[in-house]
Protein backbone atom coordinates (compact mmCIF):
# COMPACT_ATOMS: atom_id res chain seq x y z
CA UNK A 1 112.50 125.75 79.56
CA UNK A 2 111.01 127.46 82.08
CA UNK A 3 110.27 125.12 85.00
CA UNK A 4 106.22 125.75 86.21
CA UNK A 5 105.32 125.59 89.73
CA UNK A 6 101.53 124.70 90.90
CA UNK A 7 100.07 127.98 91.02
CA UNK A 8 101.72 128.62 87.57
CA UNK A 9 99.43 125.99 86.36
CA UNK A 10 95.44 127.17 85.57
CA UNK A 11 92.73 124.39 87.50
CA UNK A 12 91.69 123.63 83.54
CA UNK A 13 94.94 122.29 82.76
CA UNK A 14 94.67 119.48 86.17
CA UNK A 15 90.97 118.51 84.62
CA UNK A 16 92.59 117.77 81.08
CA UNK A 17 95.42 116.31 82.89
CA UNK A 18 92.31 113.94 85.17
CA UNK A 19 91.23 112.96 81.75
CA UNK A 20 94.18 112.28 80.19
CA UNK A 21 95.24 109.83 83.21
CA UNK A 22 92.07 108.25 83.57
CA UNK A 23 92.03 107.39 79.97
CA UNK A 24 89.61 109.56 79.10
CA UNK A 25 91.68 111.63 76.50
CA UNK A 26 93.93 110.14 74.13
CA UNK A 27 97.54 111.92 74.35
CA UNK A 28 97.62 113.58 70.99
CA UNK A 29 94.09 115.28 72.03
CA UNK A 30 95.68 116.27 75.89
CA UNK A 31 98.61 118.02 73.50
CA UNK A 32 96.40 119.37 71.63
CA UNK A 33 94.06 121.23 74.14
CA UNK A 34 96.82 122.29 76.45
CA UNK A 35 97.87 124.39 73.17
CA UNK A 36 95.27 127.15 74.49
CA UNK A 37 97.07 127.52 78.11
CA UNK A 38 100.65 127.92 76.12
CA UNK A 39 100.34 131.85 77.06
CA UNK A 40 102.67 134.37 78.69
CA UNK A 41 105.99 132.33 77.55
CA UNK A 42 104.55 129.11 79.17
CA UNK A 43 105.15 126.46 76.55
CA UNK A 44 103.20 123.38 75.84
CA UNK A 45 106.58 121.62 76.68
CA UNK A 46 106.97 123.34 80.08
CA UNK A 47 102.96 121.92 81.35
CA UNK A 48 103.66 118.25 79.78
CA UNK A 49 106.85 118.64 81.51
CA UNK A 50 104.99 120.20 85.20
CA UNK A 51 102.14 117.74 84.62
CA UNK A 52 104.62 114.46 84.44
CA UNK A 53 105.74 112.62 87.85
CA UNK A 54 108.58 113.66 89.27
CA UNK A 55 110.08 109.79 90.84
CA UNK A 56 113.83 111.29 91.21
CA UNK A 57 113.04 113.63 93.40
CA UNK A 58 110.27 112.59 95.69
CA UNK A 59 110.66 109.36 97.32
CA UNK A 60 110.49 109.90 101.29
CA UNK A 61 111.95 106.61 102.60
CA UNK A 62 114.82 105.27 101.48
CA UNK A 63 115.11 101.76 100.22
CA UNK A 64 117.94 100.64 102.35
CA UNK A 65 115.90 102.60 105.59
CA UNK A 66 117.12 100.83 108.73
CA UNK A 67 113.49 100.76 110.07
CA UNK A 68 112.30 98.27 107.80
CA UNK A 69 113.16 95.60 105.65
CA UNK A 70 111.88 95.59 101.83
CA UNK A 71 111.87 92.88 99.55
CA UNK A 72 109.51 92.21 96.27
CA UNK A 73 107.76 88.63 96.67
CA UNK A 74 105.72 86.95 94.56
CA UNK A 75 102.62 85.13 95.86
CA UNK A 76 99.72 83.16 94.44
CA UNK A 77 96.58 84.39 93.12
CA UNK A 78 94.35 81.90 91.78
CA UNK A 79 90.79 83.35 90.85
CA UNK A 80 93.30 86.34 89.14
CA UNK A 81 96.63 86.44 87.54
CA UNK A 82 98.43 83.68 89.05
CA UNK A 83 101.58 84.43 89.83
CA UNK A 84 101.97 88.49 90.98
CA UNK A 85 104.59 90.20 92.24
CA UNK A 86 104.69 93.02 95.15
CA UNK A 87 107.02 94.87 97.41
CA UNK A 88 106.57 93.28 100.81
CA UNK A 89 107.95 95.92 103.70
CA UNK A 90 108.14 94.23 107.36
CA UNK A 91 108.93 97.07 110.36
CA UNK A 92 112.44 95.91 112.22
CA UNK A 93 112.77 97.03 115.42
CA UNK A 94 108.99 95.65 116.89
CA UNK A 95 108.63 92.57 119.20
CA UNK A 96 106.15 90.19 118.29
CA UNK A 97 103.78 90.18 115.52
CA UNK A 98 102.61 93.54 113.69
CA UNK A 99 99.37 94.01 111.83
CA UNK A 100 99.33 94.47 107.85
CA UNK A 101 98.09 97.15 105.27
CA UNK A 102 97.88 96.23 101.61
CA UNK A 103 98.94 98.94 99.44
CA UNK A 104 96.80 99.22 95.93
CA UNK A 105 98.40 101.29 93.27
CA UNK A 106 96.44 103.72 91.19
CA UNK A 107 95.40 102.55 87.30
CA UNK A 108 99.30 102.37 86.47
CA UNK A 109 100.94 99.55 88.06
CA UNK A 110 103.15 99.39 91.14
CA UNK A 111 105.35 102.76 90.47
CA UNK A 112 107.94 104.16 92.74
CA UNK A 113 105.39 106.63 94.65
CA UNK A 114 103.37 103.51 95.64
CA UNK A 115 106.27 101.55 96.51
CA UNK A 116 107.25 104.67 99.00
CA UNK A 117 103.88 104.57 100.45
CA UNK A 118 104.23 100.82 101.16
CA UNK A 119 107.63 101.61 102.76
CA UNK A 120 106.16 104.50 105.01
CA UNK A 121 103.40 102.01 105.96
CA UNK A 122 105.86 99.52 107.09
CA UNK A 123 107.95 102.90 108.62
CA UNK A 124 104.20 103.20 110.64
CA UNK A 125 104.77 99.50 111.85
CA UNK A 126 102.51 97.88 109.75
CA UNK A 127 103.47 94.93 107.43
CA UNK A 128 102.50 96.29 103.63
CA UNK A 129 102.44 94.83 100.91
CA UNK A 130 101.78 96.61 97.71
CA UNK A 131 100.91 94.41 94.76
CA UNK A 132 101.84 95.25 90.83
CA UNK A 133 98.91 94.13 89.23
CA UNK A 134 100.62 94.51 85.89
CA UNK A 135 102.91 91.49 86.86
CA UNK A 136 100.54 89.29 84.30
CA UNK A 137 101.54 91.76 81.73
CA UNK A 138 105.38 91.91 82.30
CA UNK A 139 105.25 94.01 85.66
CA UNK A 140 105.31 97.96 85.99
CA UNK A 141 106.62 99.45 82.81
CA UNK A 142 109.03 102.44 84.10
CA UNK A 143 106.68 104.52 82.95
CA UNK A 144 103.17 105.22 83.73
CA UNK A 145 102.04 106.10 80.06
CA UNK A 146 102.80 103.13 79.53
CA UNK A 147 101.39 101.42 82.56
CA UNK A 148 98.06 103.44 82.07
CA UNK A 149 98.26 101.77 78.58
CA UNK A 150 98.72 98.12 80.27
CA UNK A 151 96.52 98.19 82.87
CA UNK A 152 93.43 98.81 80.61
CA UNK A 153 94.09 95.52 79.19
CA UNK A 154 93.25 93.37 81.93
CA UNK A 155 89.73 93.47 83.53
CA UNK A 156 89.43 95.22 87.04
CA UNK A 157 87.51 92.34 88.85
CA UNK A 158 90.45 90.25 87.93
CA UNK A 159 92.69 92.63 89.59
CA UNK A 160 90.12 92.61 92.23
CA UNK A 161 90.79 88.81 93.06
CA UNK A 162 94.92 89.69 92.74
CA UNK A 163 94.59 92.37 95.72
CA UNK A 164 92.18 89.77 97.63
CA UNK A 165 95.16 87.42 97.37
CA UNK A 166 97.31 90.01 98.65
CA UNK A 167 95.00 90.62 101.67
CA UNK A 168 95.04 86.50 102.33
CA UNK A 169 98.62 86.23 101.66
CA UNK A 170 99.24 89.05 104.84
CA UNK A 171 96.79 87.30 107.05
CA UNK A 172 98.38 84.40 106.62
CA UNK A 173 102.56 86.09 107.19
CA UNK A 174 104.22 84.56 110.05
CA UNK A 175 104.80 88.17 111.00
CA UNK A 176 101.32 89.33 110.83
CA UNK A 177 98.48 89.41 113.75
CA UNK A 178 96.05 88.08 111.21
CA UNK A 179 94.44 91.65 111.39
CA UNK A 180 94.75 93.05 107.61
CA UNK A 181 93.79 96.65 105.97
CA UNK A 182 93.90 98.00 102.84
CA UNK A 183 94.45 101.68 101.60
CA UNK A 184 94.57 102.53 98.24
CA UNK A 185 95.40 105.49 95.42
CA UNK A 186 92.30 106.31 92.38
CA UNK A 187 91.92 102.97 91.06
CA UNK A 188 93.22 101.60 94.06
CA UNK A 189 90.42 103.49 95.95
CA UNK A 190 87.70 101.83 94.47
CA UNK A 191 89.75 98.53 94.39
CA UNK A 192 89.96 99.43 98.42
CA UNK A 193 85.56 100.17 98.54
CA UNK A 194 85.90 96.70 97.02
CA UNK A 195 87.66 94.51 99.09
CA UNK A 196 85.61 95.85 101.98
CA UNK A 197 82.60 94.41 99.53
CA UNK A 198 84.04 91.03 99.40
CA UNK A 199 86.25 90.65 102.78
CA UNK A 200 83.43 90.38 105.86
CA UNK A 201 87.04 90.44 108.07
CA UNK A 202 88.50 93.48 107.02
CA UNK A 203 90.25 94.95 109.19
CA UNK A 204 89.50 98.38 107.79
CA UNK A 205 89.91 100.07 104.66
CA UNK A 206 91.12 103.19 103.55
CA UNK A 207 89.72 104.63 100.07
CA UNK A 208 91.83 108.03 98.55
CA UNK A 209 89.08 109.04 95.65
CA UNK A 210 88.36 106.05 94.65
CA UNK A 211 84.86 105.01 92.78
CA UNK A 212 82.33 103.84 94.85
CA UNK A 213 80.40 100.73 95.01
CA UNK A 214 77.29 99.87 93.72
CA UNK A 215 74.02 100.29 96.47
CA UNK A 216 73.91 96.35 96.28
CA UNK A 217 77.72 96.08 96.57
CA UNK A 218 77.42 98.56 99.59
CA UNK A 219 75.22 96.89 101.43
CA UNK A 220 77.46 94.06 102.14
CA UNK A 221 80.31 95.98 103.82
CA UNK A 222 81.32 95.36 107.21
CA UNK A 223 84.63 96.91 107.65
CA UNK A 224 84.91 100.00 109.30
CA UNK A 225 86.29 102.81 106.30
CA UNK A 226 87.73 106.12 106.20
CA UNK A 227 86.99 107.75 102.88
CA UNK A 228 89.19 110.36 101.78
CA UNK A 229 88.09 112.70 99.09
CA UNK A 230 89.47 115.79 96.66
CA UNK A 231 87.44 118.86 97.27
CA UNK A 232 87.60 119.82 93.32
CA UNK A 233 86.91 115.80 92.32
CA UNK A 234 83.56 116.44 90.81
CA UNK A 235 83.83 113.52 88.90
CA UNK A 236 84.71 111.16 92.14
CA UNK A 237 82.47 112.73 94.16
CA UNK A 238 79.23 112.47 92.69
CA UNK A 239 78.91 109.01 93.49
CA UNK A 240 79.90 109.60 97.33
CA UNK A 241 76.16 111.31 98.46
CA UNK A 242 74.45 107.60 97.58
CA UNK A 243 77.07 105.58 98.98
CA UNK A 244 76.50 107.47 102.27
CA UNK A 245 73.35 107.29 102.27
CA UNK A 246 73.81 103.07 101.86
CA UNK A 247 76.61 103.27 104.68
CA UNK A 248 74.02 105.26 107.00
CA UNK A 249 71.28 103.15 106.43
CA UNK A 250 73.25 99.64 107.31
CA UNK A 251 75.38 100.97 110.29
CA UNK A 252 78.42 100.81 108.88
CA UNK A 253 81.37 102.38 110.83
CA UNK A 254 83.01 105.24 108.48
CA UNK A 255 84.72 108.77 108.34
CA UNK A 256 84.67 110.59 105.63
CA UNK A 257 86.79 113.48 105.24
CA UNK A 258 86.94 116.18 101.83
CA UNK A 259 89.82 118.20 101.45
CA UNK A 260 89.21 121.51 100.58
CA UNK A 261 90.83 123.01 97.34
CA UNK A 262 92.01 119.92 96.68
CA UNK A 263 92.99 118.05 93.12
CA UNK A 264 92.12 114.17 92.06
CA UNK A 265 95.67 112.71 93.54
CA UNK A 266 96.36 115.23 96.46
CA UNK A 267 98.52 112.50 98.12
CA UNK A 268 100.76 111.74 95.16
CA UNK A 269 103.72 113.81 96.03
CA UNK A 270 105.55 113.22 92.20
CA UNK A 271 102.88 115.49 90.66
CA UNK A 272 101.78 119.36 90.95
CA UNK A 273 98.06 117.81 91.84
CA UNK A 274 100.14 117.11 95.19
CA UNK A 275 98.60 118.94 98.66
CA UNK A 276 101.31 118.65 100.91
CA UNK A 277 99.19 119.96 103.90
CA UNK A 278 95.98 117.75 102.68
CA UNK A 279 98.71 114.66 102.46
CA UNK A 280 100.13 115.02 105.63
CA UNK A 281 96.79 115.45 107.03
CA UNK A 282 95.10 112.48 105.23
CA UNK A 283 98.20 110.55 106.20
CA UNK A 284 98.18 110.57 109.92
CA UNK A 285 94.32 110.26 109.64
CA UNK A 286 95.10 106.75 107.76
CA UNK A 287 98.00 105.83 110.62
CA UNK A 288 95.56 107.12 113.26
CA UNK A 289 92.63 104.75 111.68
CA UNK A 290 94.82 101.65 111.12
CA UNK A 291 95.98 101.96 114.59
CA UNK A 292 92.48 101.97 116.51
CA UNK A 293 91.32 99.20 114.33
CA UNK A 294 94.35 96.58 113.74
CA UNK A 295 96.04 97.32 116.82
CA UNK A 296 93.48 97.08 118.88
């Protein structure tokens, strides 16, 4: 099979492939129309195969990394699913306490590309913890068809209250300042606009193309954000003219930053929607912003 690299791949093919993730397009239909980009010996095969996450591959910090120290805790989370698990990552190497970053997952569960960006948080000297919010359903399948196909079963302001937990949970760590952020991947995006919402102590909040708020929701943030947005996200980015328009009009603190050429997922480094330049960038923007605000 002949193995497809990203410019192989036409821009139609990574909107199907938005739809298809987001739930929008059942798989049999996502088959089915990539049928009419099977030209020029590129099978249908070869772009389900180029479209799929790469997990082997890809994972930047290693899981016995000297710098930090990685464990998966559970913790409580009353108002949502009780008991959930995540992978807690604490810096070694720092004196004194550290500030934390909760890590939200996209609409999948906690997969091995999130659990690598709560390890290159910790890497960054921040406690993370990124939460599985699947752990009601049985936890992260292996697979994120099939986490896609959990995670629509349980209601996002539920989830909501498990990431809120999460944020309370890091506050609270021996190890942590008490200063707490949150960054977070599609679904974790909006989860991310959210908690911002409903923390007024936020330490700051990080959204990567995630849905936006409502202009009531809005109007209660006081947590300084950095929004980071896909230049070809049409779908995300309608909704980001009216939210900055609500962030303008209360004084709210925020950057906002659109990457140019850019796919839905730009960060994820498993998939051919990956920008390594706009991930790198985004990244040390994130650092950079977590820095001035927890640190402080």
């Amino acid at each position: 099979m002949k193995e497809l690299k990203k410019e192989d791949i036409n821009q139609e093919v990574f909107d199907l492939y938005d739809a298809y993730a987001h739930n929008k397009l059942e798989r049999r239909d996502f088959i089915e129309k990539l049928s009419a980009y099977a030209v020029g010996g590129i099978t249908v095969a070869a772009l389900m195969s180029a479209m799929m996450p790469n997990y082997r591959d890809t994972r930047t910090i290693a899981t016995g990394d000297s710098r930090l120290a990685s464990e998966y805790i559970t913790y409580d989370s009353p108002k949502g699913g009780g008991k959930i698990k995540g992978l807690l990552s604490i810096p070694q190497g720092t004196t004194g306490k550290v500030p934390g970053v909760v890590v939200v997952h996209e609409n999948r569960g906690l997969n091995p590309y999130i659990e690598d960006v709560g390890r290159r948080t910790a890497v960054d000297g921040f406690i993370s913890l990124a939460p599985d919010a699947l752990t009601p359903l049985g936890g992260y399948p292996g697979n994120d068809d099939e986490g896609r196909a959990m995670q629509s079963k349980r209601d996002r302001n539920e989830m909501l209250e498990d990431f809120i937990a999460a944020y309370e949970y890091l506050k609270n760590h021996p190890n942590c300042t008490g200063e707490v952020g949150v960054v977070g991947f599609c679904f974790g995006g909006w989860i991310a606009n959210m908690m911002a919402v409903r923390i007024p102590d936020l330490g700051a909040a990080v959204p990567y193309y995630g849905g936006q708020p409502t202009t009531e929701e809005a109007a209660q943030i006081k947590a300084p954000l950095m929004l980071q947005y896909a230049g070809l996200d049409e779908r995300v980015n309608a909704g980001w003219p009216a939210y900055e328009e609500v962030l303008k009009e209360n004084g709210v603190e925020y950057q906002a930053f659109i990457y140019p050429d850019t796919n839905h997922g730009f960060h994820n480094n498993t998939t051919p929607r990956y920008d390594e330049a706009a991930a790198a960038l985004s990244w040390e923007r994130t650092i950079g912003f977590f820095k001035a605000h927890l640190q402080g």
